[in-house]
Protein backbone atom coordinates (compact mmCIF):
# COMPACT_ATOMS: atom_id res chain seq x y z
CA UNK A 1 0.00 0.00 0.00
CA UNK A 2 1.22 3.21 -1.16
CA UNK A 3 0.23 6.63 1.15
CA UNK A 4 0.87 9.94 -0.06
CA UNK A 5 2.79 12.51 2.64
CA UNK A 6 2.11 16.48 1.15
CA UNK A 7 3.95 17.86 4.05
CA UNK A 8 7.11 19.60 2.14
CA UNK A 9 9.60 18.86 4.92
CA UNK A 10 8.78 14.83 5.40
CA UNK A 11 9.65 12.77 2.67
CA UNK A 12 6.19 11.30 1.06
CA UNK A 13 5.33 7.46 1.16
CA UNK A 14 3.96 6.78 -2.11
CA UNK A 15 4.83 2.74 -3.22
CA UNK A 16 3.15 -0.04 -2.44
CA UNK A 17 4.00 0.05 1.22
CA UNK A 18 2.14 3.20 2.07
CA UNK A 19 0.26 4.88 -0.74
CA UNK A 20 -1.70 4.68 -3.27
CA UNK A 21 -1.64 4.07 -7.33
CA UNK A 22 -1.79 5.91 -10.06
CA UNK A 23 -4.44 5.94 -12.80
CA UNK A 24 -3.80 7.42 -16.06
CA UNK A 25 -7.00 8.95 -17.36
CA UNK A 26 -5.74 7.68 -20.47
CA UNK A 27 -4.99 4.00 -19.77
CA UNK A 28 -4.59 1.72 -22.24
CA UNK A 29 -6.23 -1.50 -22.97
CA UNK A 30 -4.50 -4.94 -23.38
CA UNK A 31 -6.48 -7.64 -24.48
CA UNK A 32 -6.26 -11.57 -23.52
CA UNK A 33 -4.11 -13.11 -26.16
CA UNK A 34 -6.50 -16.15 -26.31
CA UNK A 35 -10.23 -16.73 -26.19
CA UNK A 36 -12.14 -18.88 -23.99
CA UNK A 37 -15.65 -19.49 -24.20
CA UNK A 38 -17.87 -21.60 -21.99
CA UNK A 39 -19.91 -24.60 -23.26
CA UNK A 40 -22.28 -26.59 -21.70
CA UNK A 41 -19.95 -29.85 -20.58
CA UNK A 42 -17.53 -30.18 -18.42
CA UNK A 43 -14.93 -28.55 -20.18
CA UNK A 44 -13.98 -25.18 -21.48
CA UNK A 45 -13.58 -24.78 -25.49
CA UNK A 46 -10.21 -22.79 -25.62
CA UNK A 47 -10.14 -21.46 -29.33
CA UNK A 48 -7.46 -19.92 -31.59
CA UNK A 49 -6.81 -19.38 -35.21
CA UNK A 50 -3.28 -20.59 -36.38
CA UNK A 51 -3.90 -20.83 -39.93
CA UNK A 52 -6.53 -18.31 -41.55
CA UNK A 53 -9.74 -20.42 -42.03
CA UNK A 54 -8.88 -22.59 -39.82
CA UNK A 55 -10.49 -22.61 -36.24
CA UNK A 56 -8.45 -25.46 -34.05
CA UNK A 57 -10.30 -26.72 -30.98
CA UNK A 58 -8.46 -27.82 -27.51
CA UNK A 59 -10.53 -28.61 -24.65
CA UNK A 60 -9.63 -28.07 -21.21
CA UNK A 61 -10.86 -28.74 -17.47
CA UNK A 62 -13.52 -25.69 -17.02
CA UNK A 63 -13.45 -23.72 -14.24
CA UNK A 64 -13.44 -24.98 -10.77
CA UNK A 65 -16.34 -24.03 -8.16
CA UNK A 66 -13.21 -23.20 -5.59
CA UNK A 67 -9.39 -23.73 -5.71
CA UNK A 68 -6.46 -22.57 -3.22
CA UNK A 69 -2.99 -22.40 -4.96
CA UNK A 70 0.18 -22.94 -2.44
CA UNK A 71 2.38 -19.68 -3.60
CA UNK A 72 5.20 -18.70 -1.62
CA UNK A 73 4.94 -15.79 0.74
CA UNK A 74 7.39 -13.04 0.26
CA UNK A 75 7.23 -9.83 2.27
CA UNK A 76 8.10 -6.73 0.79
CA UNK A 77 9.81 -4.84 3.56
CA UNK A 78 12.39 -4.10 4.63
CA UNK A 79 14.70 -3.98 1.62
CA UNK A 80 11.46 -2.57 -1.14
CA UNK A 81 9.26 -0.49 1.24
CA UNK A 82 7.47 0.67 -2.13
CA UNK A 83 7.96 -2.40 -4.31
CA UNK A 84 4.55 -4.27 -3.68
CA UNK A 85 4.50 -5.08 -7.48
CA UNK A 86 8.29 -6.59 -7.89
CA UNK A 87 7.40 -8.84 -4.83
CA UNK A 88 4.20 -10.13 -5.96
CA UNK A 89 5.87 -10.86 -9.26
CA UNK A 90 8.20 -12.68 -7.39
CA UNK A 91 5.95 -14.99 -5.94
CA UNK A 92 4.30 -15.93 -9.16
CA UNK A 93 7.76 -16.60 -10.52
CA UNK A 94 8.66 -18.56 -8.50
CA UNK A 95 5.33 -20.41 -8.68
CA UNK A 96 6.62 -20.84 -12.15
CA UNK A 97 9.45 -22.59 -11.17
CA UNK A 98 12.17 -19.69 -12.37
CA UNK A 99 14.90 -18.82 -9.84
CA UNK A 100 14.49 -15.47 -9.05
CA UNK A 101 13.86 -13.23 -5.78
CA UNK A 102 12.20 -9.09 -5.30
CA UNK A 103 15.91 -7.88 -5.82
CA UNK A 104 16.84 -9.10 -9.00
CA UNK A 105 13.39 -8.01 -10.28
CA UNK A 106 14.03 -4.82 -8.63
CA UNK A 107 17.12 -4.59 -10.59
CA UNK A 108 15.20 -5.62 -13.75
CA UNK A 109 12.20 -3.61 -14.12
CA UNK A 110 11.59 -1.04 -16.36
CA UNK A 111 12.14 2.83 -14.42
CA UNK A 112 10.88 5.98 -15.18
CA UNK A 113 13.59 8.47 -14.70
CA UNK A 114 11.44 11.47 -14.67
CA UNK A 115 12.50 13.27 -10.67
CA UNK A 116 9.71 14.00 -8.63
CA UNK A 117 9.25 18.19 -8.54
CA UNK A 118 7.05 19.79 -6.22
CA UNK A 119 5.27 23.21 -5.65
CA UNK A 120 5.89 25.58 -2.27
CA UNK A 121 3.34 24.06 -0.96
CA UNK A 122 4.62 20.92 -1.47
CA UNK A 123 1.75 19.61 -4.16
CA UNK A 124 3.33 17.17 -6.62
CA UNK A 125 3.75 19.18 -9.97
CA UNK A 126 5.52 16.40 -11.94
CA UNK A 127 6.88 13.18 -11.64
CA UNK A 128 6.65 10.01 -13.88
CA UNK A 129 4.49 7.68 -15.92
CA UNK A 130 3.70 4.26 -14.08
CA UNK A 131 2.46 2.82 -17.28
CA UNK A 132 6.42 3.47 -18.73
CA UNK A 133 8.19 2.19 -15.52
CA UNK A 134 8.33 2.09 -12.19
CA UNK A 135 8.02 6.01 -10.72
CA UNK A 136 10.41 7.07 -7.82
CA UNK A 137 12.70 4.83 -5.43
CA UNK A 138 11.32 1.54 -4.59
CA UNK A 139 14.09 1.15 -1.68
CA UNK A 140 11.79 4.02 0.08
CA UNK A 141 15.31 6.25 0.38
CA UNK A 142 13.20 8.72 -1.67
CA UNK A 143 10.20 8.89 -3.00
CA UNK A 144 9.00 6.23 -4.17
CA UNK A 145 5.32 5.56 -6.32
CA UNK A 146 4.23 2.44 -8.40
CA UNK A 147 4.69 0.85 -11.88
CA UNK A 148 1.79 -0.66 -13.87
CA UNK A 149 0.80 -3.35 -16.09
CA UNK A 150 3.19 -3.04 -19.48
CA UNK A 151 6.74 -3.22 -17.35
CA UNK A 152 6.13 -6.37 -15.61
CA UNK A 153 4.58 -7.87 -18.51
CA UNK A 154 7.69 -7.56 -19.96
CA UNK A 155 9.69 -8.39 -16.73
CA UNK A 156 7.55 -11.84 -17.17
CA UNK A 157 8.67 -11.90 -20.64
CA UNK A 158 12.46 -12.03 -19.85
CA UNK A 159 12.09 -14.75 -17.35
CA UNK A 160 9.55 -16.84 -19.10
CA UNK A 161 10.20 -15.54 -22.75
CA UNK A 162 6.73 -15.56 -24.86
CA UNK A 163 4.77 -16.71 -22.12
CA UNK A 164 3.54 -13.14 -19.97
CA UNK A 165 -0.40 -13.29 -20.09
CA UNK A 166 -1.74 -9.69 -20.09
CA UNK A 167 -5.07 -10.12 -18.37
CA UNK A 168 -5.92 -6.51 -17.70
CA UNK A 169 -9.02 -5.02 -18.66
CA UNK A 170 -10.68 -8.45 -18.68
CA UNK A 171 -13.73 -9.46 -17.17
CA UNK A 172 -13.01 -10.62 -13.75
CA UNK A 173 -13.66 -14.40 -14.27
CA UNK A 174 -11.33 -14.67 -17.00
CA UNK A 175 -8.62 -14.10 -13.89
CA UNK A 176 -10.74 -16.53 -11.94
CA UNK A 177 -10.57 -19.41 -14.78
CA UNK A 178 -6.60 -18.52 -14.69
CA UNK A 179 -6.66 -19.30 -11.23
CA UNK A 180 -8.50 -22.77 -12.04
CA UNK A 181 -5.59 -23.41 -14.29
CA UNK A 182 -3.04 -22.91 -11.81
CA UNK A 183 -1.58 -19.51 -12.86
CA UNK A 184 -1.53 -16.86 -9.67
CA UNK A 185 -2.00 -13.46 -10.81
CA UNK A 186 -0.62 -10.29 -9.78
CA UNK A 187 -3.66 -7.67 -9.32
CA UNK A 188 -3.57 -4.04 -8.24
CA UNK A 189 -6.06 -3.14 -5.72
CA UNK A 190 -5.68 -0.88 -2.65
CA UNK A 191 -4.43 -1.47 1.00
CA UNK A 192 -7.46 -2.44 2.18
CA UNK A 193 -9.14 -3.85 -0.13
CA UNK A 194 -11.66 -1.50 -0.98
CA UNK A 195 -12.93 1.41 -3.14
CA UNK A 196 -9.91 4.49 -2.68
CA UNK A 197 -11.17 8.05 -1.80
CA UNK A 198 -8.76 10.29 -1.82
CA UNK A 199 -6.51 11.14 -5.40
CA UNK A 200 -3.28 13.18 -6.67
CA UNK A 201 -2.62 14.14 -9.90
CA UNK A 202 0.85 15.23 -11.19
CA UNK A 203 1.94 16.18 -14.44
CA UNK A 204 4.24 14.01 -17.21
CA UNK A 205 5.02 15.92 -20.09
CA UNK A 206 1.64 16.70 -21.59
CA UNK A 207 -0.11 13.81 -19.92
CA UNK A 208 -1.90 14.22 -16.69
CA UNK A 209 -1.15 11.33 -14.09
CA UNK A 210 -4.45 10.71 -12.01
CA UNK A 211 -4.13 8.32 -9.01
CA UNK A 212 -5.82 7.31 -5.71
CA UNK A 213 -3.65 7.69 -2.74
CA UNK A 214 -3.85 3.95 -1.95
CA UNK A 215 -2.46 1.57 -4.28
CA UNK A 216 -1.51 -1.61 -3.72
CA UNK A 217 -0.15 -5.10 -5.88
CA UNK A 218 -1.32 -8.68 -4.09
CA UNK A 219 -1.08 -11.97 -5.73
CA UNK A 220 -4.46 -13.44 -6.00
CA UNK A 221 -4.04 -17.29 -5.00
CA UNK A 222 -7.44 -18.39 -5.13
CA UNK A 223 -11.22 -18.33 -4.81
CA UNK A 224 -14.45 -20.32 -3.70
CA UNK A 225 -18.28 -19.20 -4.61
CA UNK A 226 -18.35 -15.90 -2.26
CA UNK A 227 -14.26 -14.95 -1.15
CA UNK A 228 -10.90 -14.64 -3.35
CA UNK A 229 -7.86 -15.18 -1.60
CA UNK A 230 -4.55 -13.18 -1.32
CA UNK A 231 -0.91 -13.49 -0.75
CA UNK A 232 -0.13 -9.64 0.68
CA UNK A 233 3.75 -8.81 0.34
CA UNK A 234 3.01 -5.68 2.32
CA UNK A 235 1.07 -7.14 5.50
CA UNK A 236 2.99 -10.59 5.14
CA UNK A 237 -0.09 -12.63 5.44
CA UNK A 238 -0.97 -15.89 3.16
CA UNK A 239 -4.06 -16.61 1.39
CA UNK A 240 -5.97 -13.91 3.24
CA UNK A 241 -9.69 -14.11 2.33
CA UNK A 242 -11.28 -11.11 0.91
CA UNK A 243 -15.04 -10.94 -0.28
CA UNK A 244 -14.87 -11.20 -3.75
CA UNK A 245 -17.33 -8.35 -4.64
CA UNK A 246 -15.87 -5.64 -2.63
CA UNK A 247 -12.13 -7.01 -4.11
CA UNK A 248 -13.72 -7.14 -7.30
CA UNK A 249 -14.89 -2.89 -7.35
CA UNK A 250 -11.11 -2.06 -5.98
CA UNK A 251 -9.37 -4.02 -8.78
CA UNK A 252 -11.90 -1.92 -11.09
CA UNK A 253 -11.33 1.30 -9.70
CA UNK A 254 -7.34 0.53 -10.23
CA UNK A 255 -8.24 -0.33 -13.83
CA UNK A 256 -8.44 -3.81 -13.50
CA UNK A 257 -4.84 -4.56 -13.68
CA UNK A 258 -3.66 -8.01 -13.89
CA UNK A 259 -0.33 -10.00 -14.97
CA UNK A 260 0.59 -13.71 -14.81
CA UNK A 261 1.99 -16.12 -17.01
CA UNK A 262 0.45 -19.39 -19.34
């Protein structure tokens, strides 16, 4: 969880650990590389197109009524007080089976070098793009903020090369039948869960960054008919239940963010 300080002479907690996200008011869309639609059996027609014309049918086990994945727990702190998203990443990983820990995705993820500038009255006036890279110091030495969908899709995509699965801007149970297939997902929500209500807006060249002053990354480990269930980097806690409609309008109002891997 991310939380914004305004206060010009203490240094502002923006990542993961204490503040909020941003949301661009221009965010862009990724779509699901592959199509899944439901059919009456018990299986789930997974469709794709590999030759024009052709339409080449694979069923699969459809989605389960509940499932609980075991995923590691790593904590974020103390080394990545605002790197929420790195750590959560980390966890799926290694999920994945790829040796690799928060620091050396630290170390990997894309940055945004754009400095943080304030006004007198100590109002953010510009600072970077989370949809470009990570924004500020994740360490928490500075300022730190948040980094969005695009960069760790690609951070997937040099660990597991061809296989990142953008699943943002989907409809919820498309992350839910991801689950069923034994992929964790990193989602952005807030630090508790639940709709934010307070913003900050900075400027980034001649974009305007919009964001709620809580944003958070979790890995979402599971589900049954009325909960999901979380690994939290921040609070250090496994498979914490959530109910899945109230997690469901927080990962909305973050722009229903969501990275794993196939």
């Amino acid at each position: 969880m991310k939380k914004l300080c305004l206060a010009v002479s203490i240094l502002p907690l923006f990542g993961c650990n204490n503040t909020d996200e941003a949301v661009l008011q221009q965010s862009e869309k990724h779509s699901y590389t592959e199509k899944y639609e439901q059919v009456p059996s018990p299986s789930i027609r997974k469709t794709r197109n590999p030759v024009p014309g052709h339409t080449e049918v694979i069923n699969q086990p459809a989605k389960k009524d509940s499932i609980m994945l075991d995923v590691v727990l790593i904590k974020q702190n103390p080394e990545l007080k605002y790197g929420c998203e790195v750590t959560s990443l980390a966890m799926v990983l290694n999920h994945a089976g790829v040796n690799t820990d928060k620091m050396d995705l630290y170390r990997s993820i894309q940055k945004d070098p754009d400095p943080i500038k304030r006004g007198t009255n100590g109002d953010i006036l510009n600072w970077g793009n989370p949809a470009d890279g990570f924004v500020g110091d994740m360490t928490g030495r500075q300022a730190g903020y948040a980094v969005f969908d695009k960069p760790m899709e690609a951070l997937v995509n040099q660990k597991l090369p061809g296989r990142a699965i953008n699943l943002t801007n989907q409809p919820f149970e498309r992350l839910l039948e991801h689950i069923s297939a034994g992929y964790p997902v990193v989602v952005w929500t807030t630090g508790d869960y639940r709709l934010p209500d307070r913003w900050e807006s900075w400027n980034h060249g001649q974009q305007v960054i919009k964001t709620p002053l809580d944003l958070h990354a979790v890995v979402l480990v599971g589900y049954d008919a009325n909960n999901v269930y979380l690994n939290d980097p921040l609070s250090g806690k496994k498979q914490v239940r959530v109910g899945k409609n109230q997690f469901i309008e927080s990962w909305k109002a973050l722009q229903s963010r969501a990275i794993s891997y196939k």
